[in-house]
Protein backbone atom coordinates (compact mmCIF):
# COMPACT_ATOMS: atom_id res chain seq x y z
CA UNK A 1 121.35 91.19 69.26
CA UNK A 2 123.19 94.19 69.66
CA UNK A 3 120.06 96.50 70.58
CA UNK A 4 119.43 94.04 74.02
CA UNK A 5 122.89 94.48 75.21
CA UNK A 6 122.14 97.95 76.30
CA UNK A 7 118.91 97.22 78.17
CA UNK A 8 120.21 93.82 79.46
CA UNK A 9 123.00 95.82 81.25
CA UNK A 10 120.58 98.55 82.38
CA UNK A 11 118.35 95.89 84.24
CA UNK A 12 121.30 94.37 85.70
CA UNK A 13 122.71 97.54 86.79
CA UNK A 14 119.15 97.84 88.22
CA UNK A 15 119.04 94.61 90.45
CA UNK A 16 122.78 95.44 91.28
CA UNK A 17 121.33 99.21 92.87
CA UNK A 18 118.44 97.15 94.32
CA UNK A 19 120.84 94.72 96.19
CA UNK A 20 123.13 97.48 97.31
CA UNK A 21 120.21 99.62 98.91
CA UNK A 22 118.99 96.06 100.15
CA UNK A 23 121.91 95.67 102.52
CA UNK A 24 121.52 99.32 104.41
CA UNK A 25 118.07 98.83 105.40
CA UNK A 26 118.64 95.68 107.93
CA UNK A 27 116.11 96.52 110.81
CA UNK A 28 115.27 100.01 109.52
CA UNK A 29 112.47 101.76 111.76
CA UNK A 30 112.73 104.41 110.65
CA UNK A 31 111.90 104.38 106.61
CA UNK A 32 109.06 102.72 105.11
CA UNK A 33 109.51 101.99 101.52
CA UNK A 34 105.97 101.53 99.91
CA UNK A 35 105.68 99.96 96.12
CA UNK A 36 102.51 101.89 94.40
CA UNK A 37 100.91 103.01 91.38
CA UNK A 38 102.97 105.24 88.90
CA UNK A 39 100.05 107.40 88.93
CA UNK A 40 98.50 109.80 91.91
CA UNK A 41 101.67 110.13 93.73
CA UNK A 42 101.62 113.19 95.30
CA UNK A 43 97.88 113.20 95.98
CA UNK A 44 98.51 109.82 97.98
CA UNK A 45 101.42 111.58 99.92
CA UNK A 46 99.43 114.37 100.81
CA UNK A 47 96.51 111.97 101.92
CA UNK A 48 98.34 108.95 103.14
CA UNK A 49 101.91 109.64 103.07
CA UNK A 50 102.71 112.65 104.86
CA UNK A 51 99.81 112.11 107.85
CA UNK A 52 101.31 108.80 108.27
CA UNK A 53 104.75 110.15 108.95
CA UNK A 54 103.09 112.88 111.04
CA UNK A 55 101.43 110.27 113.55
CA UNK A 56 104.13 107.94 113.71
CA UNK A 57 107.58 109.70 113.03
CA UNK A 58 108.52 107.28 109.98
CA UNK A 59 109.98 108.64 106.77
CA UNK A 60 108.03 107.06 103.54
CA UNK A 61 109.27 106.71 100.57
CA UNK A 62 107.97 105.88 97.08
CA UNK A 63 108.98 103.08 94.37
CA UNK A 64 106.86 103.57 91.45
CA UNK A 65 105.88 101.65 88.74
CA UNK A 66 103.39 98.69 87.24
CA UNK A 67 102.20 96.01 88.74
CA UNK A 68 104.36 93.88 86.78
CA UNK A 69 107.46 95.29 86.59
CA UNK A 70 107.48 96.01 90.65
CA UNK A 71 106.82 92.31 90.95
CA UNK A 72 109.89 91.56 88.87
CA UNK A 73 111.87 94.21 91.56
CA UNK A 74 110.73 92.13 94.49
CA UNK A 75 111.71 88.83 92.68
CA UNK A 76 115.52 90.10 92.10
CA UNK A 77 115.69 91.19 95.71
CA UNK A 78 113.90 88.22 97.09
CA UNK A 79 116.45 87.63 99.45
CA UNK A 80 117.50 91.15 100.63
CA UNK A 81 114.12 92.68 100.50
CA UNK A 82 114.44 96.98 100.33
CA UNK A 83 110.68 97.42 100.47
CA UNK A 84 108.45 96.75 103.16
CA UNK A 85 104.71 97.45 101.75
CA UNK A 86 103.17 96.62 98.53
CA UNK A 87 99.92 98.46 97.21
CA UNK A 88 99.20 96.14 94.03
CA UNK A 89 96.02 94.85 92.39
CA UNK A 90 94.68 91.73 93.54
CA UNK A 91 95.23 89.42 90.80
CA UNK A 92 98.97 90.35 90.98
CA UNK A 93 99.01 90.00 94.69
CA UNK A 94 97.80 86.16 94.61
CA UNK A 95 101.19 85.69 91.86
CA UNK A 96 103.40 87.38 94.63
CA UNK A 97 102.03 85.09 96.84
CA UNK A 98 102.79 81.93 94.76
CA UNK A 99 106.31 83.09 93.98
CA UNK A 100 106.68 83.71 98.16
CA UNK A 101 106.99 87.59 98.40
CA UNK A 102 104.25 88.33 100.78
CA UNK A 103 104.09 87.75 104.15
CA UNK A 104 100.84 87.24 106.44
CA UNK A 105 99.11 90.08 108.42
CA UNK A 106 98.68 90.02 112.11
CA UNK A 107 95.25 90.95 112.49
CA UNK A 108 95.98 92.17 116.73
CA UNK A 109 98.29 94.55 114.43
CA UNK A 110 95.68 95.21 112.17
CA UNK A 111 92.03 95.81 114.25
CA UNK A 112 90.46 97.38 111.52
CA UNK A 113 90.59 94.87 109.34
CA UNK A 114 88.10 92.87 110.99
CA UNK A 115 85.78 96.26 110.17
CA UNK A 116 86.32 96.25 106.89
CA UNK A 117 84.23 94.47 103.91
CA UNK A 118 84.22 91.06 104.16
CA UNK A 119 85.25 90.09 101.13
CA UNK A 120 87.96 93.02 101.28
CA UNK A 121 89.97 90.33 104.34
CA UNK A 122 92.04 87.24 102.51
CA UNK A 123 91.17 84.21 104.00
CA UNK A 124 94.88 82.87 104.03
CA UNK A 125 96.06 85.90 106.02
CA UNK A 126 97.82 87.99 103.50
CA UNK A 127 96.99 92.05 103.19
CA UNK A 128 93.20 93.08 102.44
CA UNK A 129 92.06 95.03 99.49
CA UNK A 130 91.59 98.70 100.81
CA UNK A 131 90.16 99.79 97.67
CA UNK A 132 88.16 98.23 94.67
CA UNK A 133 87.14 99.20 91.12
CA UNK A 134 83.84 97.83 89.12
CA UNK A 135 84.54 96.42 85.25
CA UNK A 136 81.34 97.70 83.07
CA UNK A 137 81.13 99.54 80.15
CA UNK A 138 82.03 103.11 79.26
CA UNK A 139 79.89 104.76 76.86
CA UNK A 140 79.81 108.32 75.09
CA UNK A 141 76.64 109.26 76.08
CA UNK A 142 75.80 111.34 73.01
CA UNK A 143 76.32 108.25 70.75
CA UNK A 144 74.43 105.75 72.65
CA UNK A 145 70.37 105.83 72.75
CA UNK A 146 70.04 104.32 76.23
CA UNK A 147 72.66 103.19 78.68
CA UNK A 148 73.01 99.41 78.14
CA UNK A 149 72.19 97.00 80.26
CA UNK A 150 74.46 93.94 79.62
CA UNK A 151 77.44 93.66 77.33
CA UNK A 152 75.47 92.81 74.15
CA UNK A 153 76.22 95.95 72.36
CA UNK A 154 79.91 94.92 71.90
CA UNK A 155 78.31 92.00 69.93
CA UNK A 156 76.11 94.16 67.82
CA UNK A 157 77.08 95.06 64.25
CA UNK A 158 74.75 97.75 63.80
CA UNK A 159 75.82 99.32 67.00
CA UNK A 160 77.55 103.02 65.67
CA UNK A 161 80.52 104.45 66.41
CA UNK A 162 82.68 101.34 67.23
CA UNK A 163 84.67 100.10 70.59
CA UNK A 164 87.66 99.30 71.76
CA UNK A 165 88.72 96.62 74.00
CA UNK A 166 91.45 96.34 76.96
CA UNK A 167 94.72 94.43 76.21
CA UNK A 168 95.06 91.34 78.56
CA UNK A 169 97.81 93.43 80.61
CA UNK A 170 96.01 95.97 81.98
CA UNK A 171 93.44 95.23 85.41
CA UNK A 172 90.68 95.07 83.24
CA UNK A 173 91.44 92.77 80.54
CA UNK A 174 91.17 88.94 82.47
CA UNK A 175 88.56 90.53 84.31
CA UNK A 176 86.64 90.76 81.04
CA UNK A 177 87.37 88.05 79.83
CA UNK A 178 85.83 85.67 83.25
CA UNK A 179 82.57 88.47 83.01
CA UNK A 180 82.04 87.65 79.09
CA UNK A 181 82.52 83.96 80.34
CA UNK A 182 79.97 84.62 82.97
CA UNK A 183 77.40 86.27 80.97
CA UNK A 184 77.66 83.81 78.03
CA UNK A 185 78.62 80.88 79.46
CA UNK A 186 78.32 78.47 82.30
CA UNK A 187 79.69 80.72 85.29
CA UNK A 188 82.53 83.06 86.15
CA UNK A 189 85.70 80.62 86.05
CA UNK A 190 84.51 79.95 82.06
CA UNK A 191 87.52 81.05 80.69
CA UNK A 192 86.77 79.39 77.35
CA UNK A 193 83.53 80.89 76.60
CA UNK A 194 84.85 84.44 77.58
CA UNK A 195 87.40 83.88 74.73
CA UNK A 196 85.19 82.54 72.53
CA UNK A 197 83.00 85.09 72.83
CA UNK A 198 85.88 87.75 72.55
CA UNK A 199 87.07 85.99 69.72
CA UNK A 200 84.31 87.00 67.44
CA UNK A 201 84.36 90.54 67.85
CA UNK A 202 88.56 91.28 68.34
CA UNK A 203 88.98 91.85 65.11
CA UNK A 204 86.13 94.91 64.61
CA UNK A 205 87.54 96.64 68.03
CA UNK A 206 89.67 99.78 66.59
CA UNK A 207 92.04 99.55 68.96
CA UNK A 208 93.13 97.71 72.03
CA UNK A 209 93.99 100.01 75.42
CA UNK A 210 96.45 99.76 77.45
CA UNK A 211 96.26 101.96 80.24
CA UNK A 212 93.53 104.09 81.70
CA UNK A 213 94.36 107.52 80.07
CA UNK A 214 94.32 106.13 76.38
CA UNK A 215 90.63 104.80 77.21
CA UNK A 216 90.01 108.00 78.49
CA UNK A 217 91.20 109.72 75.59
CA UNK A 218 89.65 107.36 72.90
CA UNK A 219 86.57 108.27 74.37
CA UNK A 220 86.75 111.92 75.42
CA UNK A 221 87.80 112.58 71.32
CA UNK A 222 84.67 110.13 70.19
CA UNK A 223 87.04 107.78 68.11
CA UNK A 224 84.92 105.11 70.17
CA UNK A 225 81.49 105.18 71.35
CA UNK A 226 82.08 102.20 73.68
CA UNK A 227 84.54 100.11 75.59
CA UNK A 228 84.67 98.05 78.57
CA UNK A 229 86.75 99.51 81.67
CA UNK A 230 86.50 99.75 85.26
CA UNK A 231 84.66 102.71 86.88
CA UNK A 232 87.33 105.21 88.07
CA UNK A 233 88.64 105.67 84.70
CA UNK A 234 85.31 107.18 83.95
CA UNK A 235 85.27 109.68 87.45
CA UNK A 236 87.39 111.90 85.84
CA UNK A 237 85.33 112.44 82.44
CA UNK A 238 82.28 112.82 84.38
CA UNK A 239 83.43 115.61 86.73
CA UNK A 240 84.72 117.43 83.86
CA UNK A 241 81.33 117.21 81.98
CA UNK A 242 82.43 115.07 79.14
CA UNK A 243 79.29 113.00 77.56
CA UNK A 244 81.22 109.88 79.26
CA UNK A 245 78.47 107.08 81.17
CA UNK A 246 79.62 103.95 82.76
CA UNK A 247 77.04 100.87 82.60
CA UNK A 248 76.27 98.09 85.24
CA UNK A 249 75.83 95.04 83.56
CA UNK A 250 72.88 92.66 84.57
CA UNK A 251 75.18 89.77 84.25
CA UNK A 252 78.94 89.33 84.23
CA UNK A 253 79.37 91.96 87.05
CA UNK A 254 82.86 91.60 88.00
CA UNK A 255 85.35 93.72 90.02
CA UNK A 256 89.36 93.96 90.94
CA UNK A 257 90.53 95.04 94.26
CA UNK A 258 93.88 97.10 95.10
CA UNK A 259 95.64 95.59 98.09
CA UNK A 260 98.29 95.98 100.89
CA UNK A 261 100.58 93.03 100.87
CA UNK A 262 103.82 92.90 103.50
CA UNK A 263 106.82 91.85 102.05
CA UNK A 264 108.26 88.60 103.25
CA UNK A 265 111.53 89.91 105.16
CA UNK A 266 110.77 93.39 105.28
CA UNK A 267 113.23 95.88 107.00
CA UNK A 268 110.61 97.30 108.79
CA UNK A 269 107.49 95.05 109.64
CA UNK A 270 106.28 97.00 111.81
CA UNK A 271 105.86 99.80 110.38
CA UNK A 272 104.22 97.90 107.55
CA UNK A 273 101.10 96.80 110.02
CA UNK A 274 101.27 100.31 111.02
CA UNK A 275 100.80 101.63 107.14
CA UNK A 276 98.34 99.15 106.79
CA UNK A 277 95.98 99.72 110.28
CA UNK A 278 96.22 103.53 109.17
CA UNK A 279 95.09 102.64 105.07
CA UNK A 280 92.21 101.14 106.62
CA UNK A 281 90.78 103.96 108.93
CA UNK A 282 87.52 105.54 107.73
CA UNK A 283 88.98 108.97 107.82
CA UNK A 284 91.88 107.44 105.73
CA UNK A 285 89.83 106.05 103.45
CA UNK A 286 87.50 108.60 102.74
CA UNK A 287 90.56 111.16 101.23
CA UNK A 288 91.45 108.49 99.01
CA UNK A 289 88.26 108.40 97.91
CA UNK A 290 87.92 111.97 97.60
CA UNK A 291 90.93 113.11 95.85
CA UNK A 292 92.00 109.57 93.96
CA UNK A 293 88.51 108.04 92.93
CA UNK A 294 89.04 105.21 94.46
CA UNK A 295 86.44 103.61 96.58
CA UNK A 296 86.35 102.09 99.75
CA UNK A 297 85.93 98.99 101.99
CA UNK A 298 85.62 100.43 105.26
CA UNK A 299 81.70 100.36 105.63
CA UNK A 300 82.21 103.90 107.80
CA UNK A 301 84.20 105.62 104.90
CA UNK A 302 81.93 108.30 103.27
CA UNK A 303 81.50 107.24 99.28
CA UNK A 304 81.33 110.06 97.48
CA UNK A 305 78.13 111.77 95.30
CA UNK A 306 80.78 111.46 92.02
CA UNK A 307 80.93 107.76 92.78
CA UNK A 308 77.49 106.95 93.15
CA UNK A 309 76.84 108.97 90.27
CA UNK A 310 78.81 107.20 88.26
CA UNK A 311 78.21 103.25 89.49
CA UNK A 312 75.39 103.57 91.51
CA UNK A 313 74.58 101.43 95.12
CA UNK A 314 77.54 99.09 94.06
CA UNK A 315 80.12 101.94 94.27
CA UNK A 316 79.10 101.85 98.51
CA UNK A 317 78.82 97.78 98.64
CA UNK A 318 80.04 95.50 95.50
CA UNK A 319 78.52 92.03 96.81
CA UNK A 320 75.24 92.92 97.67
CA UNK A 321 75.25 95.10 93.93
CA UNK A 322 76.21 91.66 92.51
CA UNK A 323 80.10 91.93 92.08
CA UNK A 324 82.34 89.58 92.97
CA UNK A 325 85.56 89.25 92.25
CA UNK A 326 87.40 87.28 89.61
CA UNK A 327 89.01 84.08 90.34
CA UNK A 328 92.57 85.58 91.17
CA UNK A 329 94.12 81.52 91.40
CA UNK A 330 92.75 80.96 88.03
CA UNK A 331 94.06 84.40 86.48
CA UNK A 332 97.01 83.94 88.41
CA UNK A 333 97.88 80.23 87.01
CA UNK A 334 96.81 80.78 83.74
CA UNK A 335 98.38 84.36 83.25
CA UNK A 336 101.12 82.95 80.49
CA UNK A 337 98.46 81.43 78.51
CA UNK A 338 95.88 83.76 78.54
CA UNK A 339 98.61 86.46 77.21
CA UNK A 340 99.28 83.68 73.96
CA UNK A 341 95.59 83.00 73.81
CA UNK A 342 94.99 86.47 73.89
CA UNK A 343 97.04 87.13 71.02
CA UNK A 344 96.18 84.70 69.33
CA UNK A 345 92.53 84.46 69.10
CA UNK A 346 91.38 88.00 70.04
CA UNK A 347 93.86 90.73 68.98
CA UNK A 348 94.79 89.13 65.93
């Protein structure tokens, strides 16, 4: 009992800090606070951050950290909001929106997203995705024959070299589970069959990822020939001539989306359309893709050779390659149990 005193004080000392900074940014037009990634920081200030300040004269600053844990933040501060813009993966995005965080977009504020990729724009009104990432599988290329073509190999014994699989917490993880449920069952939203399936081979997987740079690693030292993941974990590898492949499934072709949400209440609103017109530009979008890997959904964005390289056509246009993605209400209402099921019946 002793050992959680310490960290129960340090997160309420946390949403304390939170609540104080809360109540000095009342109508503040002058700072944007945008929640991101832990990783890429300064490569997204130098292609997003600091031009954005440049054209509009507003200061942004950084919170860092999971997806999780900076839905947690928002939560505490619920009703003193300190951030205005959230850049979160889309699964994530649809639980802000059923706990109230996120407000709607107004597209006059917004033009370009009516440029963008259809499926990029949510239907309800909320922030688009301005990036997406394709789930296949990651191969060492100097252990396996032939790059596969579905996700059989994962259920083949004689397969060498062994896999690894990602935890349920990570982007990738539900996603696999609705694509095994796709491939091997009776559609994407076949939850049941995806465990099922994942059920019979957790046990043989030597180990179970949890964030892009231990996949990376895993396979980069060949302690795995194979693993599922999405396809900018692999970008990296590939550009720095490691025998790393990623595979397109025939079937079971599912992707996950980053996306710009508006928190309900932010300080600065404004500025937060702003953020969000100027993360959709072309120009915009081609630097992220550029320097962070990640690809596009403006259709006039430039995708780059390393991309298509590594996913092929679907890296410039996901539906027409067959990606869709997951059901995010279905990940979103089931998140609890799929975590016990998870442990229960696959990592176990």
């Amino acid at each position: 009992m002793r050992r959680g005193l310490p960290a129960a004080a340090g997160a309420l000392a946390a949403a304390l800090a939170l609540t104080s900074c809360a109540a000095t940014r009342e109508n503040d037009t002058d700072t944007l606070v945008v929640s991101t990634f832990a990783f890429a920081t300064e490569e997204f200030m130098q292609v997003v951050g600091e031009p954005f300040e440049e054209r509009t004269g507003i200061e942004v600053v950084l919170d860092t950290g999971t997806n999780s844990g900076r839905l947690t933040k928002l939560r505490i501060n619920k009703d003193r909001p300190d951030t205005d813009v959230v850049l979160i993966s889309d699964y994530y995005a649809e639980i802000g929106r059923e706990m109230e965080l996120f407000d709607t977009v107004d597209p006059a504020a917004v033009p370009a997203m009516a440029d963008i990729q259809p499926w990029a724009v949510d239907p309800d009104g909320y922030g688009p995705a301005y990036t997406f990432q394709l789930l296949g599988l990651m191969y060492r290329t100097d252990m396996v024959e032939e790059p596969p073509t579905s996700w059989d190999p994962l259920w083949d014994p004689e397969h060498p070299g062994g896999f690894a699989l990602p935890d349920i917490s990570v982007s990738a993880g539900p996603m696999f589970v609705l694509a095994a449920g796709e491939a091997y069952g009776s559609g994407p939203t076949d939850a049941d069959t995806g465990f099922e399936r994942l059920s019979r081979i957790g046990p043989d997987a030597l180990q179970f990822y949890t964030g892009s740079t231990e996949l990376t690693s895993l396979l980069e030292r060949g302690e795995v020939a194979m693993a599922p993941g999405l396809d900018n974990f692999a970008m990296s590898s590939v550009e720095a001539g490691q025998p790393i492949g990623f595979a397109v499934p025939e079937e079971g072709r599912v992707m996950t989306a980053n996306t710009a949400q508006i928190v309900a209440g932010a300080p600065n609103k404004d500025g937060a359309e702003q953020f969000i017109q100027f993360l959709l530009e072309p120009e915009v979008q081609s630097e992220i893709a550029e320097v962070i890997y990640d690809k596009p959904v403006h259709p006039d964005a430039e995708v780059t050779d390393l991309m298509t390289e590594v996913a092929g056509p679907a890296a410039e246009d996901p539906a027409a390659g067959g990606y869709h993605q997951g059901d995010l209400a279905l990940i979103a209402e089931q998140r609890s149990a799929w975590l016990d099921r998870y442990i229960e019946e696959v990592a176990r």
